[in-house]
PDB file of N, CA and C in Angstrom:
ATOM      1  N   UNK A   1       0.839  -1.184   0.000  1.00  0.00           N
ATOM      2  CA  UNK A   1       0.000   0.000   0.000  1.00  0.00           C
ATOM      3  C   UNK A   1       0.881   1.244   0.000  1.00  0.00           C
ATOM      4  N   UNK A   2       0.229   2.444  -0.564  1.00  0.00           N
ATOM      5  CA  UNK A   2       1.234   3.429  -0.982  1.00  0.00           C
ATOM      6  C   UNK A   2       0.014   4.705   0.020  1.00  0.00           C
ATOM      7  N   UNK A   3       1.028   5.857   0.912  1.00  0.00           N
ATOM      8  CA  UNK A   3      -0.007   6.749   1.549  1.00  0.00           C
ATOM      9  C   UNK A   3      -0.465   7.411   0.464  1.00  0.00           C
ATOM     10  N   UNK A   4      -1.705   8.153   0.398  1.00  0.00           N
ATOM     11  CA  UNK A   4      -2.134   8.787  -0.579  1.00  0.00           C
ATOM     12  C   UNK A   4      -1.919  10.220  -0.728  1.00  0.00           C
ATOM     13  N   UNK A   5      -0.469  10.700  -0.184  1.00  0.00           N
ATOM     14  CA  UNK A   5       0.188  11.731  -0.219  1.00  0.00           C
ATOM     15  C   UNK A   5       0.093  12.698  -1.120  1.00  0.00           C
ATOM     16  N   UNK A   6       0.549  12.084  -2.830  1.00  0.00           N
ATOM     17  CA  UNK A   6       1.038  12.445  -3.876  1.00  0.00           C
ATOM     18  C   UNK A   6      -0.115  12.097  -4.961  1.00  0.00           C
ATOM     19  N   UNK A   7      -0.711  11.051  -4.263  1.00  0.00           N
ATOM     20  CA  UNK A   7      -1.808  10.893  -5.361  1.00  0.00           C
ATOM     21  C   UNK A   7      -1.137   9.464  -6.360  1.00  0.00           C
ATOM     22  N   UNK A   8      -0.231   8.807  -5.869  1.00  0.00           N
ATOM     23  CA  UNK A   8       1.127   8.321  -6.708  1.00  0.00           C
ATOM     24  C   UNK A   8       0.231   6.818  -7.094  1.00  0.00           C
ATOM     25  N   UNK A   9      -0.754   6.157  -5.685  1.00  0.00           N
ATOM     26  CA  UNK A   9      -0.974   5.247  -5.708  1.00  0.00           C
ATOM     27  C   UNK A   9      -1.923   4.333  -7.553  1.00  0.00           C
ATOM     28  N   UNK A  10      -2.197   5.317  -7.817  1.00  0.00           N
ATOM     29  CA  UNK A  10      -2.993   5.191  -9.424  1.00  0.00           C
ATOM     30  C   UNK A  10      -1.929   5.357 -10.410  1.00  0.00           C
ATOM     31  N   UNK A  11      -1.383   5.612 -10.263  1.00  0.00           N
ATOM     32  CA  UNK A  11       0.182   5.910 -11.344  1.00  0.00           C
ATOM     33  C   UNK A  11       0.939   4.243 -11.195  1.00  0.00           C
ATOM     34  N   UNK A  12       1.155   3.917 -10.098  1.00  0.00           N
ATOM     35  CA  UNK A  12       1.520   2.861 -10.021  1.00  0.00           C
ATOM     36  C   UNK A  12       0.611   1.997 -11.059  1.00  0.00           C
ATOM     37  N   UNK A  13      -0.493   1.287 -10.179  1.00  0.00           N
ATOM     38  CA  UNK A  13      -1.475   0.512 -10.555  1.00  0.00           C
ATOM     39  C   UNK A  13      -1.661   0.988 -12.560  1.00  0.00           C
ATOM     40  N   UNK A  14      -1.509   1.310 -12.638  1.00  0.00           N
ATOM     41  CA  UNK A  14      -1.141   1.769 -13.926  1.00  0.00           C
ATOM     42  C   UNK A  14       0.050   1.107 -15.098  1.00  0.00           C
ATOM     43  N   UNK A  15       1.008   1.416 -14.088  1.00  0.00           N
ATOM     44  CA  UNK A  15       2.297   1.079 -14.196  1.00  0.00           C
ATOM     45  C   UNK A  15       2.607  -0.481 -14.143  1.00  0.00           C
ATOM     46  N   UNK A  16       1.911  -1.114 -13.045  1.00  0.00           N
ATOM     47  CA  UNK A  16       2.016  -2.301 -12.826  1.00  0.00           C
ATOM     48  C   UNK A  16       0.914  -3.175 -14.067  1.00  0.00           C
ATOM     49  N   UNK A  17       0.149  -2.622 -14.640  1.00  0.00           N
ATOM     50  CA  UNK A  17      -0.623  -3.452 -15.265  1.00  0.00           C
ATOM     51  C   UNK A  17      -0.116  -3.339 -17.218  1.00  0.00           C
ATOM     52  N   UNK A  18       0.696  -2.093 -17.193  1.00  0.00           N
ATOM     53  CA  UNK A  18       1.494  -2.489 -18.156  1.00  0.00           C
ATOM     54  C   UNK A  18       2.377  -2.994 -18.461  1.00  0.00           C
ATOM     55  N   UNK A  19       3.759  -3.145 -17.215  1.00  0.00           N
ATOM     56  CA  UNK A  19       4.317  -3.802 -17.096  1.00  0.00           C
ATOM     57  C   UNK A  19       3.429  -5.735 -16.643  1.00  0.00           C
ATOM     58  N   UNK A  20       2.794  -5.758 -16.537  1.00  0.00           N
ATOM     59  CA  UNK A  20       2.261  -7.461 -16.864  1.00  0.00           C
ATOM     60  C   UNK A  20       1.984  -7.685 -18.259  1.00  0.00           C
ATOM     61  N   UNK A  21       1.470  -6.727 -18.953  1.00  0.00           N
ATOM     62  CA  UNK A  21       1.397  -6.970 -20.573  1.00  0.00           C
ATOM     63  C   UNK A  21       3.003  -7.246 -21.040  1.00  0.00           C
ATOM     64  N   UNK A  22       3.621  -6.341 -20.889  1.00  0.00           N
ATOM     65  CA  UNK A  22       5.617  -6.584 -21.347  1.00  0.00           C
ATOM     66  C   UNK A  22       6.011  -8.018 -20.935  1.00  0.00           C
ATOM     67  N   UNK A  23       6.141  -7.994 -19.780  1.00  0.00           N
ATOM     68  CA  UNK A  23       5.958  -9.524 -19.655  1.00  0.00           C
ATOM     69  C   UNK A  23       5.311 -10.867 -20.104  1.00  0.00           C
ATOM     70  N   UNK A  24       4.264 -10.596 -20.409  1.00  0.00           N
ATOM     71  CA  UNK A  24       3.678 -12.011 -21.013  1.00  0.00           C
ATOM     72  C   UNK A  24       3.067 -11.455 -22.518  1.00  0.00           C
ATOM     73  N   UNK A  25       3.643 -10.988 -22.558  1.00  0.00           N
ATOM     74  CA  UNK A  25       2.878 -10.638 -24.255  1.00  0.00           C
ATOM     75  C   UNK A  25       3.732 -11.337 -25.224  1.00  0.00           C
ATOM     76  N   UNK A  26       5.002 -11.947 -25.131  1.00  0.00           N
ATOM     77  CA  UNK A  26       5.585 -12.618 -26.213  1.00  0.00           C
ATOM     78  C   UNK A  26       5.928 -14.028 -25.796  1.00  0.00           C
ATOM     79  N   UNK A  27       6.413 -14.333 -24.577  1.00  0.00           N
ATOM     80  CA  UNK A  27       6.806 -15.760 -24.322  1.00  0.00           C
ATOM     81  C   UNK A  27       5.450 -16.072 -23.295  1.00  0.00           C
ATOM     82  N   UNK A  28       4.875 -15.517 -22.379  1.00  0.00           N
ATOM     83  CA  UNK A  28       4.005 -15.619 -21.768  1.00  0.00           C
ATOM     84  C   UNK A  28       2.683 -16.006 -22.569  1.00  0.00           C
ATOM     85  N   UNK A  29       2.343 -15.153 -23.406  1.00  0.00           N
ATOM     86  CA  UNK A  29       1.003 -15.654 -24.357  1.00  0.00           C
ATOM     87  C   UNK A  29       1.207 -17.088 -24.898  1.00  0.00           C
ATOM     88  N   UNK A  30       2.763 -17.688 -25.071  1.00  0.00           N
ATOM     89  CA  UNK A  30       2.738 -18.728 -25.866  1.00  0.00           C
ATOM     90  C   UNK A  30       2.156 -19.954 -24.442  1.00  0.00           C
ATOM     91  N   UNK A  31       2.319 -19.775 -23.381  1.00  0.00           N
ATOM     92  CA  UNK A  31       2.202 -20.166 -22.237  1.00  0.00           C
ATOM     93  C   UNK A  31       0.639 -20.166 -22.090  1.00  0.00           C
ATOM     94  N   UNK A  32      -0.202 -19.252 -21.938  1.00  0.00           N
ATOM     95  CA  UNK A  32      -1.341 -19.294 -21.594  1.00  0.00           C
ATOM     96  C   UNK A  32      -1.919 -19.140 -23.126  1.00  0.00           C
ATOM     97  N   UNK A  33      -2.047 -20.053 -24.314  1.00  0.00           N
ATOM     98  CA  UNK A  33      -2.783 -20.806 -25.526  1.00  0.00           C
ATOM     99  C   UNK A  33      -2.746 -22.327 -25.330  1.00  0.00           C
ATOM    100  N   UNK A  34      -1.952 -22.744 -23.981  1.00  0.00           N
ATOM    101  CA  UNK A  34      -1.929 -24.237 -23.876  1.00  0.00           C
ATOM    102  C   UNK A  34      -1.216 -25.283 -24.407  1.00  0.00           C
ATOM    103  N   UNK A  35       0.283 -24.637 -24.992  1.00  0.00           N
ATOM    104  CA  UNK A  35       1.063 -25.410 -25.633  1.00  0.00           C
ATOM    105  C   UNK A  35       1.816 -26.084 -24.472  1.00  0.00           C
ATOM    106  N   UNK A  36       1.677 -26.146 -23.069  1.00  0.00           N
ATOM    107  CA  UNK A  36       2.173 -27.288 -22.187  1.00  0.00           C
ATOM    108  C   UNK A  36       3.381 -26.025 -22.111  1.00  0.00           C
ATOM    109  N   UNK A  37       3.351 -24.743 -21.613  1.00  0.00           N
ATOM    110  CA  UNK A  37       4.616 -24.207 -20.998  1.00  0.00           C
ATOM    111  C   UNK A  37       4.520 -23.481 -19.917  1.00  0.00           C
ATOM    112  N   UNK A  38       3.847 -24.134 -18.687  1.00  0.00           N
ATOM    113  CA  UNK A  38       3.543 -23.631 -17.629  1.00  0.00           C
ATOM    114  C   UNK A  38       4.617 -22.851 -17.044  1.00  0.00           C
ATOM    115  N   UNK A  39       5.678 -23.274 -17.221  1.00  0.00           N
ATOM    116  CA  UNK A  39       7.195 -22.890 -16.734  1.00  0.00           C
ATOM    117  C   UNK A  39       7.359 -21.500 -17.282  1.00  0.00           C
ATOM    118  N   UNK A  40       7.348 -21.165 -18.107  1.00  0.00           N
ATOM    119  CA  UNK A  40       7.806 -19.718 -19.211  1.00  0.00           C
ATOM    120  C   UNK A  40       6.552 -19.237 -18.583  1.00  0.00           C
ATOM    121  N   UNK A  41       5.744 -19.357 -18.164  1.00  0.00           N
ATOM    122  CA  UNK A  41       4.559 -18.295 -17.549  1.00  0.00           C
ATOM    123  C   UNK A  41       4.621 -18.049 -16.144  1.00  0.00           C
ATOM    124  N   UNK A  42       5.384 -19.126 -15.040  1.00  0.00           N
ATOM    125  CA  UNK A  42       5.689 -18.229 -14.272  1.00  0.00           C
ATOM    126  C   UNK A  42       7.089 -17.726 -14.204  1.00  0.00           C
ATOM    127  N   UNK A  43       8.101 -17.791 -15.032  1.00  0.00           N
ATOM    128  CA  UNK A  43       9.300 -17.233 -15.139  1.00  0.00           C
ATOM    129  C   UNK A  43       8.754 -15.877 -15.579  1.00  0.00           C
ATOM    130  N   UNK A  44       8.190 -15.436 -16.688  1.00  0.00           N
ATOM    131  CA  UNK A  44       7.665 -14.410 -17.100  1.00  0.00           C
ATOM    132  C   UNK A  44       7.002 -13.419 -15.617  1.00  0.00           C
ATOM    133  N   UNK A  45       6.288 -14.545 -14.902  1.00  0.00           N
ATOM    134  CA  UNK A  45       4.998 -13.351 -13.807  1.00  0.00           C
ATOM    135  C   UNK A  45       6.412 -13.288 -12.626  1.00  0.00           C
ATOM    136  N   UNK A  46       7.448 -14.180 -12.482  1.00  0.00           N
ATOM    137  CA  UNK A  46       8.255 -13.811 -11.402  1.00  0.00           C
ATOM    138  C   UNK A  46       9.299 -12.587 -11.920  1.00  0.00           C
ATOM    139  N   UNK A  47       9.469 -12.713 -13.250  1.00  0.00           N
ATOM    140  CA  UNK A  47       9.843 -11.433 -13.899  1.00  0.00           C
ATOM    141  C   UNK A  47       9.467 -10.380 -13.325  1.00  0.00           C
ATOM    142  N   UNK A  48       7.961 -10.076 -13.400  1.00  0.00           N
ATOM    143  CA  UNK A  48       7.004  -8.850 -13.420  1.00  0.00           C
ATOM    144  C   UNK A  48       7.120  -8.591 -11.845  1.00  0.00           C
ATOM    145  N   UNK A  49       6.689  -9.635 -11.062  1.00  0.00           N
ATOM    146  CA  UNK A  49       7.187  -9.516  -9.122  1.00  0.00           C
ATOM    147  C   UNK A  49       8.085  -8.800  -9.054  1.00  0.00           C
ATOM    148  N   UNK A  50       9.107  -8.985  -9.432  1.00  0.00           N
ATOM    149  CA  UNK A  50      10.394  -8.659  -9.148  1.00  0.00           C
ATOM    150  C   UNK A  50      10.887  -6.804  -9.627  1.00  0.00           C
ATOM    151  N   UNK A  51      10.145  -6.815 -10.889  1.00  0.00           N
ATOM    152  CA  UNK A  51      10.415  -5.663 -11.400  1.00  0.00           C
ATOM    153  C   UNK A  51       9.658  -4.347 -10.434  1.00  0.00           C
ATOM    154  N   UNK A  52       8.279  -4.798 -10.534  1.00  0.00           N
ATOM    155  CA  UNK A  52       7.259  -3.820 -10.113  1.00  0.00           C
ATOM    156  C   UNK A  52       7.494  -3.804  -9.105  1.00  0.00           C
ATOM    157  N   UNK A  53       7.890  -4.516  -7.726  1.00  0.00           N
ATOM    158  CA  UNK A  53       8.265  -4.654  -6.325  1.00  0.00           C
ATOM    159  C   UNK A  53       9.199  -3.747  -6.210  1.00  0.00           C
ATOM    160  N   UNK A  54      10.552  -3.583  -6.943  1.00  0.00           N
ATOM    161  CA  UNK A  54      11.536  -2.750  -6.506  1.00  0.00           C
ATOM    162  C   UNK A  54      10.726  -1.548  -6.942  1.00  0.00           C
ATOM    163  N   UNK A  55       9.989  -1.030  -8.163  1.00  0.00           N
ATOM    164  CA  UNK A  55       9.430   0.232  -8.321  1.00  0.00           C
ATOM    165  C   UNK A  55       8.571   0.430  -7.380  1.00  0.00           C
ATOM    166  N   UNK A  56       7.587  -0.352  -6.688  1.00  0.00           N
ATOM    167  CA  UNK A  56       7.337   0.228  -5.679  1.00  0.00           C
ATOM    168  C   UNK A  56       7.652   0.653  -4.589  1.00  0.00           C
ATOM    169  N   UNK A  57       8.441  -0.406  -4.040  1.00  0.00           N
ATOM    170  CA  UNK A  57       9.092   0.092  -2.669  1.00  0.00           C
ATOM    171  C   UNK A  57      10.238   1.468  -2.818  1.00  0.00           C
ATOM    172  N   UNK A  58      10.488   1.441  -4.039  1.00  0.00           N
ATOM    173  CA  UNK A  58      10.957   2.830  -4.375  1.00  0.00           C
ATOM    174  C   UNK A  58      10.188   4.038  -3.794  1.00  0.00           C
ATOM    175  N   UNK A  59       9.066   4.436  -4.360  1.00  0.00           N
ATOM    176  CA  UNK A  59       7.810   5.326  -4.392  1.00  0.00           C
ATOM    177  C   UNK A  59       7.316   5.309  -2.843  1.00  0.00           C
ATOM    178  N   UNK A  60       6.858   3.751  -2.120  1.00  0.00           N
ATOM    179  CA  UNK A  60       6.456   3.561  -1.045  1.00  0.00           C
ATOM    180  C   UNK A  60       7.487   4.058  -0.133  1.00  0.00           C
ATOM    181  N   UNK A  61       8.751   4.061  -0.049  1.00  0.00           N
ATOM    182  CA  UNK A  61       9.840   4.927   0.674  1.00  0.00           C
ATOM    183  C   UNK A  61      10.273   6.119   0.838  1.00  0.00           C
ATOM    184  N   UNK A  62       9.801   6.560  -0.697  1.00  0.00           N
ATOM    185  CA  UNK A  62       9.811   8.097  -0.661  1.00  0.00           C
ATOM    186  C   UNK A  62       9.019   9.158   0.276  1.00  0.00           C
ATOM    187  N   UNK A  63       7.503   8.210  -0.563  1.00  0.00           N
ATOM    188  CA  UNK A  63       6.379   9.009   0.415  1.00  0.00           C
ATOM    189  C   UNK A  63       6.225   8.531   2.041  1.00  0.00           C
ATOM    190  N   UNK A  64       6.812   7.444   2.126  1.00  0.00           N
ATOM    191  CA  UNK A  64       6.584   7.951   3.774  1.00  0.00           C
ATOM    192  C   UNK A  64       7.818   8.529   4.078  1.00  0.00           C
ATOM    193  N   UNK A  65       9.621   8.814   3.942  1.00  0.00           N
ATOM    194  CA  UNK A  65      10.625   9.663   4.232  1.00  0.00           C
ATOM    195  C   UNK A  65       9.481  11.309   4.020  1.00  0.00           C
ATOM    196  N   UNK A  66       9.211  11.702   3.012  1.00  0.00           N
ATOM    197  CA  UNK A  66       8.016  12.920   2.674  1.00  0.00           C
ATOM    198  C   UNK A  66       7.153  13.066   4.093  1.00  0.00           C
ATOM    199  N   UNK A  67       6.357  12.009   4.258  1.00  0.00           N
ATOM    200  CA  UNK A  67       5.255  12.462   5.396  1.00  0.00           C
ATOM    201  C   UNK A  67       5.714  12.536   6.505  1.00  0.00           C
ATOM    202  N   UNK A  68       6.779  11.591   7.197  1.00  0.00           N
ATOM    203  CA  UNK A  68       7.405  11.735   8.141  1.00  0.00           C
ATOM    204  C   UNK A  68       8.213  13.488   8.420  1.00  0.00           C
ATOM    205  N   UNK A  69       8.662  13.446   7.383  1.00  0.00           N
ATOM    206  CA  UNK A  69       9.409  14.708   7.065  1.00  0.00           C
ATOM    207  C   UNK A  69       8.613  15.904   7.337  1.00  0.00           C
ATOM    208  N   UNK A  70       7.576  16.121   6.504  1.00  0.00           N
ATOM    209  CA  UNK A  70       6.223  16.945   6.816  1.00  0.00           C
ATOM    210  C   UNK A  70       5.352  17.018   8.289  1.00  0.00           C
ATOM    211  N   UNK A  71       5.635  16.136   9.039  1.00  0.00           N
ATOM    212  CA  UNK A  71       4.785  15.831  10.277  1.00  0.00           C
ATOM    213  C   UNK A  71       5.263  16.848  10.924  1.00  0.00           C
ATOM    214  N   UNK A  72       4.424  17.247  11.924  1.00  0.00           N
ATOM    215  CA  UNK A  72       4.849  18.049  13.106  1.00  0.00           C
ATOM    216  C   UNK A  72       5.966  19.353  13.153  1.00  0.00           C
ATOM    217  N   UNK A  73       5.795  20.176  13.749  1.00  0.00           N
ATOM    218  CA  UNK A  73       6.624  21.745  13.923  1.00  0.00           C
ATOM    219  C   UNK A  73       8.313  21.509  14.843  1.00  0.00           C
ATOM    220  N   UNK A  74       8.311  20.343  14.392  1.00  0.00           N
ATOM    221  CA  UNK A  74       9.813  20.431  15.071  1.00  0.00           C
ATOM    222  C   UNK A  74      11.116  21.065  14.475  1.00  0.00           C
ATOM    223  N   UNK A  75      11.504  21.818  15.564  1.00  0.00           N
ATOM    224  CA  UNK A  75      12.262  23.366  14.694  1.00  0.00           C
ATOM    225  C   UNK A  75      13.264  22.964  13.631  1.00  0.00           C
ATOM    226  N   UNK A  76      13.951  21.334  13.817  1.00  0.00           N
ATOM    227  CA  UNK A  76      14.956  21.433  12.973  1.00  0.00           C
ATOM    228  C   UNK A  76      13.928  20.553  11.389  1.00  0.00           C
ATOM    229  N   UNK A  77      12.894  19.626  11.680  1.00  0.00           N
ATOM    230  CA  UNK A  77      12.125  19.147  10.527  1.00  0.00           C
ATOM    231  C   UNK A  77      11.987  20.693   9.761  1.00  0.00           C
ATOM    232  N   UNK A  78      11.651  21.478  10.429  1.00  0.00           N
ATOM    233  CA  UNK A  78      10.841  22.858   9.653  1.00  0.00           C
ATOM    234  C   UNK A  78      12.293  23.331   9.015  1.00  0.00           C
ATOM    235  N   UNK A  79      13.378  23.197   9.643  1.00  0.00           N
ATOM    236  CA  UNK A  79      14.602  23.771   9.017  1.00  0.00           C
ATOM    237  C   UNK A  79      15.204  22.848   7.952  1.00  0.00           C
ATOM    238  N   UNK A  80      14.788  21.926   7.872  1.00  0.00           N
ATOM    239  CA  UNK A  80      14.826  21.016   6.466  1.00  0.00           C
ATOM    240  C   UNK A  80      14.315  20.821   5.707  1.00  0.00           C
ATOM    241  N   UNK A  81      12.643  21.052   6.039  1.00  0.00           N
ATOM    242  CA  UNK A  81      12.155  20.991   4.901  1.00  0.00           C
ATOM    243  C   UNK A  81      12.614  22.340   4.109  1.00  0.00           C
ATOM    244  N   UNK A  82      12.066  23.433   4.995  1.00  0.00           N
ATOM    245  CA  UNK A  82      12.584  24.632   4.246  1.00  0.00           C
ATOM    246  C   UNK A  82      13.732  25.026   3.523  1.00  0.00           C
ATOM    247  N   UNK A  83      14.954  24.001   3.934  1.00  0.00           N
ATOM    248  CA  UNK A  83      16.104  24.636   2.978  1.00  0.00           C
ATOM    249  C   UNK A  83      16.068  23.079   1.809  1.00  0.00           C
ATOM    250  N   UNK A  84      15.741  22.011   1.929  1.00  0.00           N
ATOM    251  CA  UNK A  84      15.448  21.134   0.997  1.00  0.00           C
ATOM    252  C   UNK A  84      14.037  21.926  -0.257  1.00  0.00           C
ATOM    253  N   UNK A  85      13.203  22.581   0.454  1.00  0.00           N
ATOM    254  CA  UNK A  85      12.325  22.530  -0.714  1.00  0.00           C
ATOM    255  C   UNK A  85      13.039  23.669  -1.673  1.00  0.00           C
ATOM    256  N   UNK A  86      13.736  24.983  -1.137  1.00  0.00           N
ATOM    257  CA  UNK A  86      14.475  26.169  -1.714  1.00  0.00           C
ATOM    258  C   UNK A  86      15.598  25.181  -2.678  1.00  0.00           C
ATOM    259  N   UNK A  87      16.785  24.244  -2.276  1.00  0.00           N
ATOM    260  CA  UNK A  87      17.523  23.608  -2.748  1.00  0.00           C
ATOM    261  C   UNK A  87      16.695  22.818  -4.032  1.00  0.00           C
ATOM    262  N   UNK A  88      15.521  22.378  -3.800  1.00  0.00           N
ATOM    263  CA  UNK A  88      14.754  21.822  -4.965  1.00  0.00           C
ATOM    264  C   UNK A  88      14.584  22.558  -5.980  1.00  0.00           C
ATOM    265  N   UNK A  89      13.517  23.520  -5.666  1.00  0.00           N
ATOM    266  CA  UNK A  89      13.631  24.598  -6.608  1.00  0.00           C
ATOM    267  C   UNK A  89      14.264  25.248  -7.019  1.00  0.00           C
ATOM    268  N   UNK A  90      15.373  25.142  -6.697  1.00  0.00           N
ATOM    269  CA  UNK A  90      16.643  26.254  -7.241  1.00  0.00           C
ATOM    270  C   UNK A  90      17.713  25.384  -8.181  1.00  0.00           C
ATOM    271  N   UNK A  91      17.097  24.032  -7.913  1.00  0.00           N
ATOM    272  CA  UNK A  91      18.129  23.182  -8.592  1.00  0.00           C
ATOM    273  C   UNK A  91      17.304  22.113  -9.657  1.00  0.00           C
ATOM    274  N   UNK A  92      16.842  22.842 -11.359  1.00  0.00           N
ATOM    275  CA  UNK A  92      16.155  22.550 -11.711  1.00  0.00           C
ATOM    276  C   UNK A  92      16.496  21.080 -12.623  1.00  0.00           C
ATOM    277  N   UNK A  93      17.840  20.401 -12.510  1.00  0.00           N
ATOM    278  CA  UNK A  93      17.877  19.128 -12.873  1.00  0.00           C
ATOM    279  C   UNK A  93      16.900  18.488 -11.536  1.00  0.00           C
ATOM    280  N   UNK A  94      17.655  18.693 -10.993  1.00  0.00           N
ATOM    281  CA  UNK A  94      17.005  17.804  -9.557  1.00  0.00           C
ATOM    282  C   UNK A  94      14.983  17.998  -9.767  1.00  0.00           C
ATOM    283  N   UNK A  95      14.665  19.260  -9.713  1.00  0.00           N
ATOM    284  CA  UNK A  95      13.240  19.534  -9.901  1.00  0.00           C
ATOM    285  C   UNK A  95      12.789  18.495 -10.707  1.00  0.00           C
ATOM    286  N   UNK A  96      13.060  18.795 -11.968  1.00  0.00           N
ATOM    287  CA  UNK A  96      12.673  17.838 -13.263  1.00  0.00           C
ATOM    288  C   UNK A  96      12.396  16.385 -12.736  1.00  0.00           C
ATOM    289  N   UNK A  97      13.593  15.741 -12.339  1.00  0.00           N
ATOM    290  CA  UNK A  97      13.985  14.491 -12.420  1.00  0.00           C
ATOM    291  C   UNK A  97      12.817  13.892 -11.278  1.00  0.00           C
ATOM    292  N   UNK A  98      12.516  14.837 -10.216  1.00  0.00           N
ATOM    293  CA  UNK A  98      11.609  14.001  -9.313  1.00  0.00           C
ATOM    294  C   UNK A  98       9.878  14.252  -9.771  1.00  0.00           C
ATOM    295  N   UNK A  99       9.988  15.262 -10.374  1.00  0.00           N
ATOM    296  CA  UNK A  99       8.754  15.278 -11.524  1.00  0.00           C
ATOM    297  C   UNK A  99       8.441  14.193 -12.854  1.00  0.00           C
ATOM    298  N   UNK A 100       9.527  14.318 -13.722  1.00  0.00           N
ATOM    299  CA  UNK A 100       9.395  12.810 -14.258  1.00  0.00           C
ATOM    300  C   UNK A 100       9.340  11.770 -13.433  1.00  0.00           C
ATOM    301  N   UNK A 101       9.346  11.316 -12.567  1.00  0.00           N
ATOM    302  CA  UNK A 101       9.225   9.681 -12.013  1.00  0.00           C
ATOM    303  C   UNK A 101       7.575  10.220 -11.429  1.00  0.00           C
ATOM    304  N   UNK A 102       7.614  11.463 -10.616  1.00  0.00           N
ATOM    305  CA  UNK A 102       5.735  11.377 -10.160  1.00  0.00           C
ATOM    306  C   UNK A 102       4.933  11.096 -11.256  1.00  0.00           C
ATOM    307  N   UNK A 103       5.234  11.468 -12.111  1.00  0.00           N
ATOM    308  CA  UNK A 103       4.390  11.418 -13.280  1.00  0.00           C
ATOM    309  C   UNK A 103       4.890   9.933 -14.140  1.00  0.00           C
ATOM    310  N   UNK A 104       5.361   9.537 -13.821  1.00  0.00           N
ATOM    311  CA  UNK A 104       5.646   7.795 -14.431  1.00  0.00           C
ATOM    312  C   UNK A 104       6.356   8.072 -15.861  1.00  0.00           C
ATOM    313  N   UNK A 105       6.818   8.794 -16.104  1.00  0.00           N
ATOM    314  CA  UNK A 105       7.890   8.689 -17.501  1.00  0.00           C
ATOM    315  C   UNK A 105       9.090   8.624 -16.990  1.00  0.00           C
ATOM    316  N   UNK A 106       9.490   8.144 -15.875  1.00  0.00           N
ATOM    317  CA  UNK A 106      11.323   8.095 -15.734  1.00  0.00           C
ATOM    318  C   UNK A 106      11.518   6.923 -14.963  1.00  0.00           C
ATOM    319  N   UNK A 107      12.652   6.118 -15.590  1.00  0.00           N
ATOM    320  CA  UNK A 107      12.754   4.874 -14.639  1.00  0.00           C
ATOM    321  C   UNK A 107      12.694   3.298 -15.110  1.00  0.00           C
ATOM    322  N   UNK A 108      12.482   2.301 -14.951  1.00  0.00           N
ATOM    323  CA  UNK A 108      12.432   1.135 -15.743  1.00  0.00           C
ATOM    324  C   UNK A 108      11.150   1.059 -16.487  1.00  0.00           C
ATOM    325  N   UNK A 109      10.388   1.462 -17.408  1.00  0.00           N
ATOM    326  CA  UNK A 109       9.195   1.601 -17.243  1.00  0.00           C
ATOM    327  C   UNK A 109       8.942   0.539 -19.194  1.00  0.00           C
ATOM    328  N   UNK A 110       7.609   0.271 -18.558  1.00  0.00           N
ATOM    329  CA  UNK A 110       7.062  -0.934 -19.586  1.00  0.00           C
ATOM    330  C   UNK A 110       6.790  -0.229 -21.096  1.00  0.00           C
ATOM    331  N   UNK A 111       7.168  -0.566 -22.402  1.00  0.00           N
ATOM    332  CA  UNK A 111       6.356  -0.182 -23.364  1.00  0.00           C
ATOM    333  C   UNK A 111       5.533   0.223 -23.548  1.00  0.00           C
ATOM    334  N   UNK A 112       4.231   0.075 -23.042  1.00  0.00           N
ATOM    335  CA  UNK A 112       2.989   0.825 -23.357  1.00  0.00           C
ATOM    336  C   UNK A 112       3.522   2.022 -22.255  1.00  0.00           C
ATOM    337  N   UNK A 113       4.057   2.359 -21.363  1.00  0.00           N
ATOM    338  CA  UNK A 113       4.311   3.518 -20.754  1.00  0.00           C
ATOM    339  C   UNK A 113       5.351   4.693 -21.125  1.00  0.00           C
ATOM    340  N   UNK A 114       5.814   4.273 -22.383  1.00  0.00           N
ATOM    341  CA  UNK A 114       7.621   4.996 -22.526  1.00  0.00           C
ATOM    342  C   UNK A 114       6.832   6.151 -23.421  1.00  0.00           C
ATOM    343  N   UNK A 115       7.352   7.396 -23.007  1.00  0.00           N
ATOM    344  CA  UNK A 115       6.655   8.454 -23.943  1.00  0.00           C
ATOM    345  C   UNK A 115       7.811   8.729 -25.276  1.00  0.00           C
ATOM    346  N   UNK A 116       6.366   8.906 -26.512  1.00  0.00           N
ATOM    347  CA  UNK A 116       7.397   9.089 -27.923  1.00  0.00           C
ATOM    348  C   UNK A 116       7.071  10.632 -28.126  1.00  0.00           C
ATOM    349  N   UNK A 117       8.135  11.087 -28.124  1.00  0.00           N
ATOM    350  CA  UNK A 117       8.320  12.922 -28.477  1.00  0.00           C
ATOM    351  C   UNK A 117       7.826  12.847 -30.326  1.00  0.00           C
ATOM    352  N   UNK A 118       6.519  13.523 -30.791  1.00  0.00           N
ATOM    353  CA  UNK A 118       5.814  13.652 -32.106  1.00  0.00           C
ATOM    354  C   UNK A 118       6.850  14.164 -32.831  1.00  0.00           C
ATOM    355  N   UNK A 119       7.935  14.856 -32.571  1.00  0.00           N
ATOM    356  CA  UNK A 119       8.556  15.585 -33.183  1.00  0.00           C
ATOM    357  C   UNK A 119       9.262  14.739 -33.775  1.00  0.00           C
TER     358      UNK A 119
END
C-alpha cells in the first residue's frame, strides 16, 4: 500500500498493469494458448514480481521519508524541509527528475508507458 500523499498510488497501478502486458505478451502468451509451458509463464509473472516490487518500494519509501518529514513543527524538521524545498527549486535538474518519475515517464518503465516525443 502506498499513503495517498502524492496521489502516486494510481500511477503505479497503472504502471504495474502495463508492465504485466511486457511480460507475457511474447513468451508468456505462448504459455497461456496451452502449448504445455507452464514454466515460461511463471518465469515471465516472477519477472514482473520482481520488477514492479523494486518500483514500488521505491515510491512507497519516498512518500513515507516525505510524510514523516512533513509531520509536526519540530524546529529542525521545519529547518529542512525549508532549505530542501528552496535547494529543490533552485536546482532545476534535480526539480525535473523528481517530476518525471511522479508522473511515471522516468525509470524502468514498460512499453505501453515509454513516452514518444511527435517531433
Amino acid at each position: 500500500t502506498i499513503h495517498p500523499l502524492a496521489g502516486l498510488g494510481m500511477n503505479l497501478g497503472l504502471l504495474d498493469a502495463a508492465s504485466l502486458v511486457d511480460c507475457i505478451a511474447v513468451d508468456g502468451a505462448k504459455a497461456l494458448t496451452g502449448n504445455n509451458e507452464p514454466a515460461l509463464l511463471v518465469k515471465q509473472l516472477r519477472r514482473y514480481e520482481r520488477w514492479r516490487k523494486a518500483e514500488a518500494q521505491t515510491v512507497i519509501a519516498a512518500m513515507a521519508s516525505l510524510k514523516n518529514l512533513f509531520e509536526g513543527s519540530h524546529p529542525i524538521k521545519k529547518l529542512i524541509r525549508g532549505v530542501g524545498l528552496k535547494l529543490t527549486d533552485k536546482t532545476p535538474v534535480v526539480k525535473h527528475q523528481i517530476i518525471e518519475r511522479a508522473m511515471g515517464i522516468k525509470g524502468e518503465l514498460p512499453e505501453l508507458a515509454r513516452f514518444v516525443d511527435p517531433i
